[in-house]
N, C-alpha and C. Protein backbone atom coordinates (compact mmCIF):
# COMPACT_ATOMS: atom_id res chain seq x y z
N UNK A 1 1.19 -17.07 11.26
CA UNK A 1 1.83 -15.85 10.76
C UNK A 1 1.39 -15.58 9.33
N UNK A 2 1.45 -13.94 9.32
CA UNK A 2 0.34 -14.39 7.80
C UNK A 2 1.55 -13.54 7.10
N UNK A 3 1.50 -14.06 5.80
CA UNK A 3 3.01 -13.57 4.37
C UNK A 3 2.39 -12.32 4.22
N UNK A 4 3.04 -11.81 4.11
CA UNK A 4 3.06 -10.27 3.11
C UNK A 4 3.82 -9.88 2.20
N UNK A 5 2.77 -9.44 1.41
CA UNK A 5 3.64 -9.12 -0.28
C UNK A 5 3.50 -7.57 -0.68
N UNK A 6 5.17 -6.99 -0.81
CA UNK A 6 4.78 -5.42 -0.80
C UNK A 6 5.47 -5.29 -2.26
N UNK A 7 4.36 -4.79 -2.81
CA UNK A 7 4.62 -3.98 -4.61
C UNK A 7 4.65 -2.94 -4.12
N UNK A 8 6.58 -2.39 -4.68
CA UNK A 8 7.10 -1.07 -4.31
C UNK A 8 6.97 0.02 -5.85
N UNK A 9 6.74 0.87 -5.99
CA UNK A 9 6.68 1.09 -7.45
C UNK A 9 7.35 2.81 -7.06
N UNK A 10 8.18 2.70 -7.46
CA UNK A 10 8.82 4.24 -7.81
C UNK A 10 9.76 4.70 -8.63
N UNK A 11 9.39 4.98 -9.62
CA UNK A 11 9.95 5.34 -11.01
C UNK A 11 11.71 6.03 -10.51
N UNK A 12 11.94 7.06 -9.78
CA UNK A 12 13.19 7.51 -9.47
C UNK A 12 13.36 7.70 -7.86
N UNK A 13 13.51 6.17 -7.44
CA UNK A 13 14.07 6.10 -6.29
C UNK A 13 15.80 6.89 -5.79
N UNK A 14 16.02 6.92 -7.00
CA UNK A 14 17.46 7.81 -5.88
C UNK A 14 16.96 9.45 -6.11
N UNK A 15 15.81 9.50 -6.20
CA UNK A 15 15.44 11.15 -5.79
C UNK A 15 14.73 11.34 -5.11
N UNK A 16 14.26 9.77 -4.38
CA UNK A 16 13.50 9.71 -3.21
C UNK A 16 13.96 10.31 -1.53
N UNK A 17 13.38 11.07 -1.04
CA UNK A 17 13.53 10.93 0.64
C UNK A 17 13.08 10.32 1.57
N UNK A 18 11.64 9.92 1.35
CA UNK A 18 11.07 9.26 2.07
C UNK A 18 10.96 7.61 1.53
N UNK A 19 10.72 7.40 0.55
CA UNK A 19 10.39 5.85 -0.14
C UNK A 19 11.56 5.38 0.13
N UNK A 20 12.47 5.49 0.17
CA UNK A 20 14.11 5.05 -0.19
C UNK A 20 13.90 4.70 1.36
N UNK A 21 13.66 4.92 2.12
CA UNK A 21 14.05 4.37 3.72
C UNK A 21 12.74 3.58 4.20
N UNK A 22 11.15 4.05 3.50
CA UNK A 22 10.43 2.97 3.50
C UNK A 22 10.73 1.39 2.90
N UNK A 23 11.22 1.58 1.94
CA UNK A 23 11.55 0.32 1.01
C UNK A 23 12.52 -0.62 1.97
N UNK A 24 13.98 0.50 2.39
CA UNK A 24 14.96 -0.38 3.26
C UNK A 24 14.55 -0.96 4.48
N UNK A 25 13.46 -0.27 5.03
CA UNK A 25 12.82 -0.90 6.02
C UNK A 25 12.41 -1.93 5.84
N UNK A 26 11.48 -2.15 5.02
CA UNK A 26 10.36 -2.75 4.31
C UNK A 26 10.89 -4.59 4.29
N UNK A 27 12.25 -3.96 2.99
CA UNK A 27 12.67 -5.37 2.91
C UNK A 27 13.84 -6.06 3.86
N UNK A 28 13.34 -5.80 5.55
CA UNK A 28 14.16 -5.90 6.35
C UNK A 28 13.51 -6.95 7.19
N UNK A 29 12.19 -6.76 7.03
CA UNK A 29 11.16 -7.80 8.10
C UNK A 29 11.03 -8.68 7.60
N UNK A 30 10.77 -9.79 8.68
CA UNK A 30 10.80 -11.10 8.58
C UNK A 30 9.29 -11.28 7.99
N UNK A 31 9.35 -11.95 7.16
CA UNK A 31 7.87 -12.59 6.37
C UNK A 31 6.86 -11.51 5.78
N UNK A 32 7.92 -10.69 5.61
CA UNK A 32 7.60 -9.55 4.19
C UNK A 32 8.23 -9.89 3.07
N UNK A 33 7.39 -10.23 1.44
CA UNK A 33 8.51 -10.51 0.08
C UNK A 33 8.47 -9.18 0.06
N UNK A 34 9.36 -8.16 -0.35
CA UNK A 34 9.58 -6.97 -1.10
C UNK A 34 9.57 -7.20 -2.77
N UNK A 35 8.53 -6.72 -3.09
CA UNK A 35 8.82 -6.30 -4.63
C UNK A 35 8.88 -5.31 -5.20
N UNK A 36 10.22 -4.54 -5.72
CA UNK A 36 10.82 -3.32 -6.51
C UNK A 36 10.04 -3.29 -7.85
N UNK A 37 8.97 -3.41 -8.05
CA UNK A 37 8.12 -3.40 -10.08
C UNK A 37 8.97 -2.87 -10.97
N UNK A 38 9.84 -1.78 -10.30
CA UNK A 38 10.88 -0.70 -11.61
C UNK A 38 11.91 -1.52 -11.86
N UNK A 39 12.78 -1.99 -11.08
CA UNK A 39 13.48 -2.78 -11.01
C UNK A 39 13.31 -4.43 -11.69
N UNK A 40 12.56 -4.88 -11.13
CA UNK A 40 11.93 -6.13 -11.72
C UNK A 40 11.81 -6.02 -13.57
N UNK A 41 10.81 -5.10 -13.47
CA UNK A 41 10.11 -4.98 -15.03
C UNK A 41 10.34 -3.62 -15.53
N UNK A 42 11.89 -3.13 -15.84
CA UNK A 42 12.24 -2.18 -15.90
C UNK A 42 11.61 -1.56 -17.83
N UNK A 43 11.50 -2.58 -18.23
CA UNK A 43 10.76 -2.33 -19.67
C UNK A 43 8.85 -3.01 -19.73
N UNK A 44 8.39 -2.47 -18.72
CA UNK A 44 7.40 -2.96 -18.40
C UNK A 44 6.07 -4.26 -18.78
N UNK A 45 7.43 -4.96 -18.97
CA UNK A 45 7.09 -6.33 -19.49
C UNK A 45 6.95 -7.48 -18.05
N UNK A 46 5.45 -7.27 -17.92
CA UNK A 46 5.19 -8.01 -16.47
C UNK A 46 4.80 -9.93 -17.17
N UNK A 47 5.70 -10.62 -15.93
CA UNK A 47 5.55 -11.64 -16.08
C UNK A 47 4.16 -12.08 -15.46
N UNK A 48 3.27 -11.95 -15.84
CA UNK A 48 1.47 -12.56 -15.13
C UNK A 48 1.39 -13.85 -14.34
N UNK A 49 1.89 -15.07 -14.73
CA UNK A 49 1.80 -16.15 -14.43
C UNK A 49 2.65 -16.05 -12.73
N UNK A 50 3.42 -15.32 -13.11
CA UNK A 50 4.87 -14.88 -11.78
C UNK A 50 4.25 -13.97 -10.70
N UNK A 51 3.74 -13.22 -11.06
CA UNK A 51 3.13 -11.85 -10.23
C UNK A 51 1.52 -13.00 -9.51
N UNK A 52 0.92 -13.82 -10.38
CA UNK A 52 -0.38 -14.05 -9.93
C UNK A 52 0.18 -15.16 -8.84
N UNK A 53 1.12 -16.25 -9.02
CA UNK A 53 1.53 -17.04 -8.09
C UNK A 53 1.42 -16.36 -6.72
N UNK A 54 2.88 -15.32 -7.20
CA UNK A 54 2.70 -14.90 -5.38
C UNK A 54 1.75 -13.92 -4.75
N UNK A 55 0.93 -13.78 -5.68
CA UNK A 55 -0.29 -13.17 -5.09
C UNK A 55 -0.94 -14.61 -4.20
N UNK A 56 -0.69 -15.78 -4.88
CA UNK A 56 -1.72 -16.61 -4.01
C UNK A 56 -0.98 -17.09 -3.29
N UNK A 57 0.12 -16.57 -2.69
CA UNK A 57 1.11 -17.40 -1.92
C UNK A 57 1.17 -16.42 -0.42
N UNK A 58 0.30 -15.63 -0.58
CA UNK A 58 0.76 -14.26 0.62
C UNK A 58 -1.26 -13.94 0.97
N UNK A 59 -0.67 -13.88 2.14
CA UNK A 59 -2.18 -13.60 2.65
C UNK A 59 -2.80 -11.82 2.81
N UNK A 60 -1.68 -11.19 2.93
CA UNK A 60 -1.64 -9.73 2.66
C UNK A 60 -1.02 -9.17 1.51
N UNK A 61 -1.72 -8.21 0.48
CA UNK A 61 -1.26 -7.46 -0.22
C UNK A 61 -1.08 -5.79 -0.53
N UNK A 62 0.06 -5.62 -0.36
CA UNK A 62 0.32 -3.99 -0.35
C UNK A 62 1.20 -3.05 -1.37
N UNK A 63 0.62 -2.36 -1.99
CA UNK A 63 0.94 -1.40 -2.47
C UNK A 63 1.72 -0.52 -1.85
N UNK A 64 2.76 -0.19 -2.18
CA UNK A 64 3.55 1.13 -1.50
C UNK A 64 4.27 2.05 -3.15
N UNK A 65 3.99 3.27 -2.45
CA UNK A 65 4.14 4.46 -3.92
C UNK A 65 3.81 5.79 -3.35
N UNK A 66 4.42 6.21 -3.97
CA UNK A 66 4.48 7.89 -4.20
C UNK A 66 2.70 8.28 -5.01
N UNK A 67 1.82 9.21 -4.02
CA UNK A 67 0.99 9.82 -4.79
C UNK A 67 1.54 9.98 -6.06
N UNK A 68 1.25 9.90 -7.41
CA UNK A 68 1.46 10.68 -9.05
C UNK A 68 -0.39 11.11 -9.70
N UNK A 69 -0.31 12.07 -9.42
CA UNK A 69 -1.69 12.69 -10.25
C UNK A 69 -2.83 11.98 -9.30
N UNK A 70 -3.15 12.21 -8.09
CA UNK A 70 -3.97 11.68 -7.50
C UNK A 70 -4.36 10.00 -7.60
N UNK A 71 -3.43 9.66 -7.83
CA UNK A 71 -3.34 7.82 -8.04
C UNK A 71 -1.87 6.78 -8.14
N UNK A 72 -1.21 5.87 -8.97
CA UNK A 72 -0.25 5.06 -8.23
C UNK A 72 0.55 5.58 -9.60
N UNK A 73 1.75 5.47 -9.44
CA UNK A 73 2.91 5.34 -10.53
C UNK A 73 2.05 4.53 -12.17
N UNK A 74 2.72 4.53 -12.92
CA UNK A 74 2.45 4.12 -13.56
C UNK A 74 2.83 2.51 -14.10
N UNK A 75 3.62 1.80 -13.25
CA UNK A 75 3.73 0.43 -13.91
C UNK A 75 2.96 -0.35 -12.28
N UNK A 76 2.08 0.25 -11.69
CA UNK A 76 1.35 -0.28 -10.72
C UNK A 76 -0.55 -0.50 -11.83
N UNK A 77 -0.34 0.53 -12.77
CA UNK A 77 -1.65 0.17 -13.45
C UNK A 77 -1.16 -0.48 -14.13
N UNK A 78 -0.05 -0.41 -14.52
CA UNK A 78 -0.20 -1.76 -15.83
C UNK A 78 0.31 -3.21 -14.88
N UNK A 79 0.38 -3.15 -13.80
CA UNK A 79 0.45 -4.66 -13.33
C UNK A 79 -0.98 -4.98 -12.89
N UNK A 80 -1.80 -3.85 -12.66
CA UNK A 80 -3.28 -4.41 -12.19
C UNK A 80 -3.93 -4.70 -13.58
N UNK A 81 -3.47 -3.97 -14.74
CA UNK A 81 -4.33 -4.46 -15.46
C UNK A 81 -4.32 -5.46 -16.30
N UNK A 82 -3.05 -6.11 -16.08
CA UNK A 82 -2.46 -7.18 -16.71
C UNK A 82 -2.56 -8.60 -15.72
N UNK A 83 -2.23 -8.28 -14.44
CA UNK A 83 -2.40 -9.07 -13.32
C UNK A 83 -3.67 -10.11 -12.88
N UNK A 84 -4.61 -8.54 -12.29
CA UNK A 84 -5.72 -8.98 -11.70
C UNK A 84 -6.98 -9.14 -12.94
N UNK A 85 -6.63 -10.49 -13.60
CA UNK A 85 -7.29 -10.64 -14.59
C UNK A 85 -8.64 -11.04 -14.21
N UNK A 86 -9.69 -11.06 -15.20
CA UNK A 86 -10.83 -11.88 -15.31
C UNK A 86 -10.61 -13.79 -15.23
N UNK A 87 -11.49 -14.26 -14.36
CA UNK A 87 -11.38 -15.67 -13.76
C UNK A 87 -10.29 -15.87 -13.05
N UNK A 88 -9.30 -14.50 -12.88
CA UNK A 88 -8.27 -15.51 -11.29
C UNK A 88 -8.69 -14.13 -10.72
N UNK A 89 -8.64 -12.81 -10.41
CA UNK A 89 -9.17 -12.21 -9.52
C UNK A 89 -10.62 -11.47 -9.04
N UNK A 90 -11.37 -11.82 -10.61
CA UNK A 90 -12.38 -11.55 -10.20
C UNK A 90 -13.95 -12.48 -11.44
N UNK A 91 -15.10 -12.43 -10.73
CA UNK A 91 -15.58 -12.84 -12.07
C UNK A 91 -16.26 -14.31 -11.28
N UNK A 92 -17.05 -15.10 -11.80
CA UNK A 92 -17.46 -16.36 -10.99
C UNK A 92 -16.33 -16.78 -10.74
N UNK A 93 -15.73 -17.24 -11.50
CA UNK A 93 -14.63 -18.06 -11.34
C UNK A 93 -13.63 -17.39 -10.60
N UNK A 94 -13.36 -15.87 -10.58
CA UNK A 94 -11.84 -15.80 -10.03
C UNK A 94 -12.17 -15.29 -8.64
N UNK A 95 -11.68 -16.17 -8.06
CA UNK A 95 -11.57 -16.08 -6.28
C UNK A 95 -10.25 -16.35 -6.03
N UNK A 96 -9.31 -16.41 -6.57
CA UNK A 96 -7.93 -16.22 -5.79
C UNK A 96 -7.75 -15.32 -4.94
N UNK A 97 -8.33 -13.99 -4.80
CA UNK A 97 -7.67 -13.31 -4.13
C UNK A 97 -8.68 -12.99 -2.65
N UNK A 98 -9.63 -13.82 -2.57
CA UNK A 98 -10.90 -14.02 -1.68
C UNK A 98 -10.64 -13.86 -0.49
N UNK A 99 -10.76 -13.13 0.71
CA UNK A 99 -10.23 -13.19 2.10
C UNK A 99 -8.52 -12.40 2.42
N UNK A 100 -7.74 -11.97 1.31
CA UNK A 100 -6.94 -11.37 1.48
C UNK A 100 -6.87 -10.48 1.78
N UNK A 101 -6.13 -9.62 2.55
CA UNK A 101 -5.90 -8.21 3.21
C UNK A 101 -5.52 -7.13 1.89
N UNK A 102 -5.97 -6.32 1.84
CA UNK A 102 -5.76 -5.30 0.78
C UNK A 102 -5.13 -4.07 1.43
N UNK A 103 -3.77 -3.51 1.50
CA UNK A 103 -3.35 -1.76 1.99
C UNK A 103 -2.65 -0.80 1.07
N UNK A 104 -2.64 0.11 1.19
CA UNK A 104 -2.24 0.78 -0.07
C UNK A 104 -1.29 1.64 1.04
N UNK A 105 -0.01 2.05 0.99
CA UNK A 105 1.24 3.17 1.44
C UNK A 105 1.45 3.77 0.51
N UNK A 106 1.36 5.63 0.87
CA UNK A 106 1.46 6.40 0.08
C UNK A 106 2.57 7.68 0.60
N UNK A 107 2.59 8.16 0.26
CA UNK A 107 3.50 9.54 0.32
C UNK A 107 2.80 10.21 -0.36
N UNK A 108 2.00 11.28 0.25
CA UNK A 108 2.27 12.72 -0.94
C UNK A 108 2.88 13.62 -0.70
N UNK A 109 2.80 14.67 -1.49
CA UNK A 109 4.03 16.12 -1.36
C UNK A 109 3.00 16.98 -0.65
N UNK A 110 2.05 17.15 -0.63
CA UNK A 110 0.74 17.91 -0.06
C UNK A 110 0.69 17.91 1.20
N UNK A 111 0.45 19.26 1.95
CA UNK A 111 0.18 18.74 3.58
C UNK A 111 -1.52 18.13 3.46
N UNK A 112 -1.33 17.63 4.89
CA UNK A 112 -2.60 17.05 5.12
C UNK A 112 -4.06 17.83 4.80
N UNK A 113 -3.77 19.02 5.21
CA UNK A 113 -4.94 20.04 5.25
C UNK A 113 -5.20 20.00 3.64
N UNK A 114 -4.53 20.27 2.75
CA UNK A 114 -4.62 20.22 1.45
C UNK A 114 -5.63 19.11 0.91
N UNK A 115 -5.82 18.00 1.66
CA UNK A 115 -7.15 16.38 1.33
C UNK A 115 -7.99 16.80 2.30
N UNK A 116 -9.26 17.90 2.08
CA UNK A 116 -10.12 17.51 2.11
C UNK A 116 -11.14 18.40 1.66
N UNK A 117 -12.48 18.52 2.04
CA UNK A 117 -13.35 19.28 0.63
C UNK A 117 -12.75 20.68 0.65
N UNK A 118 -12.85 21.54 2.04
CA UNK A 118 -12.37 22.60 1.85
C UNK A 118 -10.82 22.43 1.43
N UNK A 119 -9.84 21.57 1.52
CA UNK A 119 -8.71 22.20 0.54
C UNK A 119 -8.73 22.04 -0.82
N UNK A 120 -7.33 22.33 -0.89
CA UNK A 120 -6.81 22.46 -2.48
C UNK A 120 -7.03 20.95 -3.22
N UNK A 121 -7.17 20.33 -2.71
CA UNK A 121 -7.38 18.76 -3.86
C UNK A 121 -8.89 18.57 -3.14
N UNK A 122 -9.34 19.12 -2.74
CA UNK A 122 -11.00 18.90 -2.69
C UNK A 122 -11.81 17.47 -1.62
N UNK A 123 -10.71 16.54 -1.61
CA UNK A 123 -11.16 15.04 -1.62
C UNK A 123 -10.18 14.55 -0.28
N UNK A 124 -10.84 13.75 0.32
CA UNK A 124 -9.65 12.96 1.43
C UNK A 124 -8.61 12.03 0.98
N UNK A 125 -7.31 11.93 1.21
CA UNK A 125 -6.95 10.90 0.74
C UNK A 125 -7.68 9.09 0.18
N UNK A 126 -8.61 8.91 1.61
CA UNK A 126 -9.30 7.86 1.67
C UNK A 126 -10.15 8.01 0.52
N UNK A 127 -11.34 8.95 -0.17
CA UNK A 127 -11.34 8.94 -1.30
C UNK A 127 -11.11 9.05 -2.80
N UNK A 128 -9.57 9.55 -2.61
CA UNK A 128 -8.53 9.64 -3.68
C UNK A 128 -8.34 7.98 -4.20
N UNK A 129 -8.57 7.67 -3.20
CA UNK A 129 -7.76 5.94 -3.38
C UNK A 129 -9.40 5.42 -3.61
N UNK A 130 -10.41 5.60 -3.49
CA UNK A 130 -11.69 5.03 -3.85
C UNK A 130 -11.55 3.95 -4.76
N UNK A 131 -10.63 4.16 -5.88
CA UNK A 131 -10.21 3.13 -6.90
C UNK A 131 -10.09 1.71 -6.79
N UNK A 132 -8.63 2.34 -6.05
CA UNK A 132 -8.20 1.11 -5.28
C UNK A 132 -9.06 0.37 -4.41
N UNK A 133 -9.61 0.94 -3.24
CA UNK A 133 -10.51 0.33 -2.46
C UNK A 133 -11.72 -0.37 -3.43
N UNK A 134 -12.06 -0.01 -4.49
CA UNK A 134 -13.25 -0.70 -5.32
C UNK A 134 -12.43 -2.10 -5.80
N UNK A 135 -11.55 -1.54 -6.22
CA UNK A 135 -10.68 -2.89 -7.13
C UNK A 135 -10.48 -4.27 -5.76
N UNK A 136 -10.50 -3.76 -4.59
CA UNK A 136 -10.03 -4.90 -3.75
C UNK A 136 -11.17 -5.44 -3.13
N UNK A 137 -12.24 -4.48 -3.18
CA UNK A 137 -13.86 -5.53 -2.89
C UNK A 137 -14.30 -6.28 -3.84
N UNK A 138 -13.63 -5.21 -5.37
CA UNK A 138 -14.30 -6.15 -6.26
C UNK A 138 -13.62 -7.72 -6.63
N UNK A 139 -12.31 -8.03 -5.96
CA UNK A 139 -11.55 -8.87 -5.62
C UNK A 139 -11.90 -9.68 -4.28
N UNK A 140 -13.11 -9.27 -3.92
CA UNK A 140 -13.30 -9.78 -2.24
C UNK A 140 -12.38 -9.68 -1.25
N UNK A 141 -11.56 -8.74 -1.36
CA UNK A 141 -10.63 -8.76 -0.45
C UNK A 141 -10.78 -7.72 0.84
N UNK A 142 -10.39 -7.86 1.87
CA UNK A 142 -10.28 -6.48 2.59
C UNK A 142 -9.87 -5.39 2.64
N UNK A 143 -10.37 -4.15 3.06
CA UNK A 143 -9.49 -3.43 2.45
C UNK A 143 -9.42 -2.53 3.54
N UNK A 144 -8.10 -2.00 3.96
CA UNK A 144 -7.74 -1.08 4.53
C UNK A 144 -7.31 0.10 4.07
N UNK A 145 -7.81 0.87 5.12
CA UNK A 145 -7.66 2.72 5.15
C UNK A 145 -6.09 3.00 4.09
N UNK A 146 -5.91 3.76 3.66
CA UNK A 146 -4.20 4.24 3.24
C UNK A 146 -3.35 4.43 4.62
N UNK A 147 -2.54 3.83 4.43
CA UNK A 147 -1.41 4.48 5.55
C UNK A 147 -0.30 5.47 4.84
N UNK A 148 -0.57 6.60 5.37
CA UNK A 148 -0.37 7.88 4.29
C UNK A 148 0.72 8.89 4.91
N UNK A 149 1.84 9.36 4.17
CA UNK A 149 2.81 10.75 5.30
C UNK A 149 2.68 11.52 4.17
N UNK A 150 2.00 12.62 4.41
CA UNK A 150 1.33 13.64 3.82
C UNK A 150 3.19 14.89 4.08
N UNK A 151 3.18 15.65 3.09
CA UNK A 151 4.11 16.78 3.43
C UNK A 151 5.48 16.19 2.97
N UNK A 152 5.24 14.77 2.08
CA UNK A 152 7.02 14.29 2.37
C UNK A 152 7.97 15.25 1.33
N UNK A 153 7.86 16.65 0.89
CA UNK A 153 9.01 16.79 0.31
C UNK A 153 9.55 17.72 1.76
N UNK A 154 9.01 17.72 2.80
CA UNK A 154 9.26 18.37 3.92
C UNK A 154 9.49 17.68 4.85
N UNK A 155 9.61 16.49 5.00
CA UNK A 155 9.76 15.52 5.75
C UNK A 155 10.63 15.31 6.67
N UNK A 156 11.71 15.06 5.94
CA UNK A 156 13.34 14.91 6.05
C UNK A 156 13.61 16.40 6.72
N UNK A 157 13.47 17.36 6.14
CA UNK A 157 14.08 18.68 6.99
C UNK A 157 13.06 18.98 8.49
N UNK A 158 11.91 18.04 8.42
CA UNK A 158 11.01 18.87 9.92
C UNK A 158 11.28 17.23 10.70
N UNK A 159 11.83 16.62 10.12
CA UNK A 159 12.30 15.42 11.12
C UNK A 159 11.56 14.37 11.11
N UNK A 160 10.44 14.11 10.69
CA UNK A 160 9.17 13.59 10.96
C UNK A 160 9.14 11.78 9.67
N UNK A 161 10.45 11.41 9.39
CA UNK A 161 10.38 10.25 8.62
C UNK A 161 11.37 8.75 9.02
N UNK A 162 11.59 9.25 10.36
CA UNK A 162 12.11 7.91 11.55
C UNK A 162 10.29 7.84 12.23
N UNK A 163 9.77 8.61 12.58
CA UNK A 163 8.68 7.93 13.44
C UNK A 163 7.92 7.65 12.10
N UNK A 164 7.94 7.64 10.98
CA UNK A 164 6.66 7.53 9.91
C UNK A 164 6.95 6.18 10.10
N UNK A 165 8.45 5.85 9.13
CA UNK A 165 9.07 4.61 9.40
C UNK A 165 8.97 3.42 10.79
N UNK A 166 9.32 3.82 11.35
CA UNK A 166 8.66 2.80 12.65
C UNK A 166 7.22 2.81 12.99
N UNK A 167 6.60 3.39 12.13
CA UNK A 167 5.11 3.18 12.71
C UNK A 167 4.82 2.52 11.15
N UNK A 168 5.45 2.25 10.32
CA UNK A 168 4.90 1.57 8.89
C UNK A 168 5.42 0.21 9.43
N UNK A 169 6.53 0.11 10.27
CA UNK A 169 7.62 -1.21 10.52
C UNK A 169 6.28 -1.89 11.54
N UNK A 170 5.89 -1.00 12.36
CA UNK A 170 5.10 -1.55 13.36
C UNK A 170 3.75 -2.16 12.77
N UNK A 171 2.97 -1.36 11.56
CA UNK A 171 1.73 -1.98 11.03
C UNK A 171 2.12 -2.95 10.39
N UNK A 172 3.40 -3.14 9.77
CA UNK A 172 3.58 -4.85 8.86
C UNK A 172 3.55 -6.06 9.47
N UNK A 173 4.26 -5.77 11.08
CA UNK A 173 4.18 -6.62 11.93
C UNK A 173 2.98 -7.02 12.66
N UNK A 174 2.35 -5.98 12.93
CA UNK A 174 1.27 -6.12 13.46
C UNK A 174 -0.41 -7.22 12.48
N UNK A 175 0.31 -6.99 11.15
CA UNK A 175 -0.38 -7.74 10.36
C UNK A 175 -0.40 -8.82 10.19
N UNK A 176 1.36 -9.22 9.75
CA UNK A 176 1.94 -10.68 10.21
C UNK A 176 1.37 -11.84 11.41
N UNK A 177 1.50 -10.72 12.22
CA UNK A 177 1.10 -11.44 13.67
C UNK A 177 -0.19 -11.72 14.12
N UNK A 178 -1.01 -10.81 13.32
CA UNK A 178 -2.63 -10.80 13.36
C UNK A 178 -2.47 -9.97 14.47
N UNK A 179 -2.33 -9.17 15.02
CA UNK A 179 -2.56 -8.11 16.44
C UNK A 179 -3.09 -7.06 16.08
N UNK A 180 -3.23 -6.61 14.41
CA UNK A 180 -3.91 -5.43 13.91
C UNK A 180 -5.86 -5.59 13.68
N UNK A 181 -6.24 -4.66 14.52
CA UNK A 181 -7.90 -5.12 14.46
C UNK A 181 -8.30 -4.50 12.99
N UNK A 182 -8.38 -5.60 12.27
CA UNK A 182 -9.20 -5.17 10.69
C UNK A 182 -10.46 -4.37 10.77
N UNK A 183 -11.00 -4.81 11.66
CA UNK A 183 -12.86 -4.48 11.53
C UNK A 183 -12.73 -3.20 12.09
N UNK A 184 -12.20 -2.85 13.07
CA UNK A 184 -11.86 -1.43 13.93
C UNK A 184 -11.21 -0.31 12.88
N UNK A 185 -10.08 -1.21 12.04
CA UNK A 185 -9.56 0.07 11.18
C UNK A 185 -10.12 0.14 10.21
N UNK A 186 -10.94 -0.54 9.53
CA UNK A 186 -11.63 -0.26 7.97
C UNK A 186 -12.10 0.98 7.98
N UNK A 187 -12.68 1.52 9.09
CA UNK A 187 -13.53 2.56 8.85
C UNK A 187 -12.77 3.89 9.24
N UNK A 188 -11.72 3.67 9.68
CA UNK A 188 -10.40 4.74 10.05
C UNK A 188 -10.77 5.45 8.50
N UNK A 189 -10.44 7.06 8.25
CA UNK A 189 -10.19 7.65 7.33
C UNK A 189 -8.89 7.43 6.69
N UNK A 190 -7.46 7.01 7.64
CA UNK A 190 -6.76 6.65 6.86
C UNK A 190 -5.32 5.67 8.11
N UNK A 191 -4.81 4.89 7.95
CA UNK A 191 -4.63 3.77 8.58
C UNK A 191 -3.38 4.39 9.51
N UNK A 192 -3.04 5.23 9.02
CA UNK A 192 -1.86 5.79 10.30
C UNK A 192 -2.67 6.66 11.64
N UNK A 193 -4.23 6.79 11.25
CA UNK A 193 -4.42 8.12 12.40
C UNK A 193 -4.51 7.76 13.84
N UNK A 194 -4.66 6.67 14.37
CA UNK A 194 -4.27 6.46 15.65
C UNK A 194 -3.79 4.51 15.82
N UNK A 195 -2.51 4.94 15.75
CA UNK A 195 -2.29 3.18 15.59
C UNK A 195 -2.37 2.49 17.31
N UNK A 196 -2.30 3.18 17.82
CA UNK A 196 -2.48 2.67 19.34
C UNK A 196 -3.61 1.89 19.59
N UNK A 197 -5.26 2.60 18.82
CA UNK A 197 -6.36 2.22 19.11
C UNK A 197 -6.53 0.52 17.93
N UNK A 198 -5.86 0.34 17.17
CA UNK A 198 -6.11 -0.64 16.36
C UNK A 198 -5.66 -1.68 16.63
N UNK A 199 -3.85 -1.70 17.48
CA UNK A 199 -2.84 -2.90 17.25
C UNK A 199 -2.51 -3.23 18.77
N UNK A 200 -2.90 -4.22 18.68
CA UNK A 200 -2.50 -4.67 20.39
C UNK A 200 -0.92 -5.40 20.50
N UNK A 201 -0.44 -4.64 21.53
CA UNK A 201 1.00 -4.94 21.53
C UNK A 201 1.38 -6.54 21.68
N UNK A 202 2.66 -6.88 21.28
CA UNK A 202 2.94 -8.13 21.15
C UNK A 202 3.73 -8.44 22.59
């Protein structure tokens, strides 16, 4: 069974609709740590030594956050840049994070049509996150597609954030358990678009 470690980062969770029921989900599964960053390091004073442990203690690592300006909240950069230091995550020496699963969960307010060249943000989600995906090769790690619910300030009123939710509940497990095909989804544009074809039922 493989650990999973989810860095939750959302500056005003009680004005959340969608994160607020990802999170409760989240920290409901068995052999998921949930980590709240706002909560934790509410004066953004990250403990390094604390954050790098259970990085090496979990075989999957995930990001979950609200799109902000085409990238993560803001105390998600200052834990990468404080975190994933030179000689423990990257560098000759830093291979801690070598063979680990890399996913990023997002929400934006944007419909889908809006990510891509012809829309309004120009770019696919999958290369919005380019960042991220660099930071986790350059970590040797794997990295998977975004698992993304595009439209969430509309969410809640068109109904559509019980199936988001059970299909985020279903990829954590499916990770845990190893039943999610890595090599099949890397190349997915983004990790929710057909979960049937990736995760073989348990």
């Amino acid at each position: 069974m493989r650990r999973i470690l989810v860095l939750f980062a959302h500056p005003s969770l009680d004005r959340s609709e969608v994160n607020r029921h990802l999170a409760l989900a989240t920290s409901r599964i068995e052999g998921v740590t949930f980590v709240d960053l706002y909560a934790s390091y509410p004066n953004f004073q990250i403990d390094i030594d604390h954050e790098q442990a259970r990085l090496i203690e979990h075989e999957v690592i995930v990001f979950m956050h609200p799109l902000y300006w085409y990238s993560t909240p803001a105390i998600l950069k200052e834990w990468q840049d404080l975190v994933l230091e030179h000689g423990f995550a990257y560098g000759e020496q830093g291979r801690a994070l070598h063979g680990k699963i890399f996913l990023d969960a997002l929400t934006a307010g944007g419909a889908e049509v809006a990510y891509c060249a012809e829309g309004y943000n120009q770019f696919t989600i999958r290369e919005l996150m380019h960042p991220l995906e660099q930071t986790a090769l350059m970590c040797g790690m794997r990295y998977l597609p975004p698992f993304a619910l595009f439209g969430a300030r509309t969410a809640v009123d068109e109904g559509r954030v019980e199936a988001h939710v059970m299909d985020w509940v279903r990829v954590l497990e499916a990770l845990r358990d190893d039943r999610l095909d890595i090599d099949a989804a890397q190349d997915l544009p983004r990790l929710n678009t057909d979960l049937g074809a990736i995760i073989a039922e348990g």
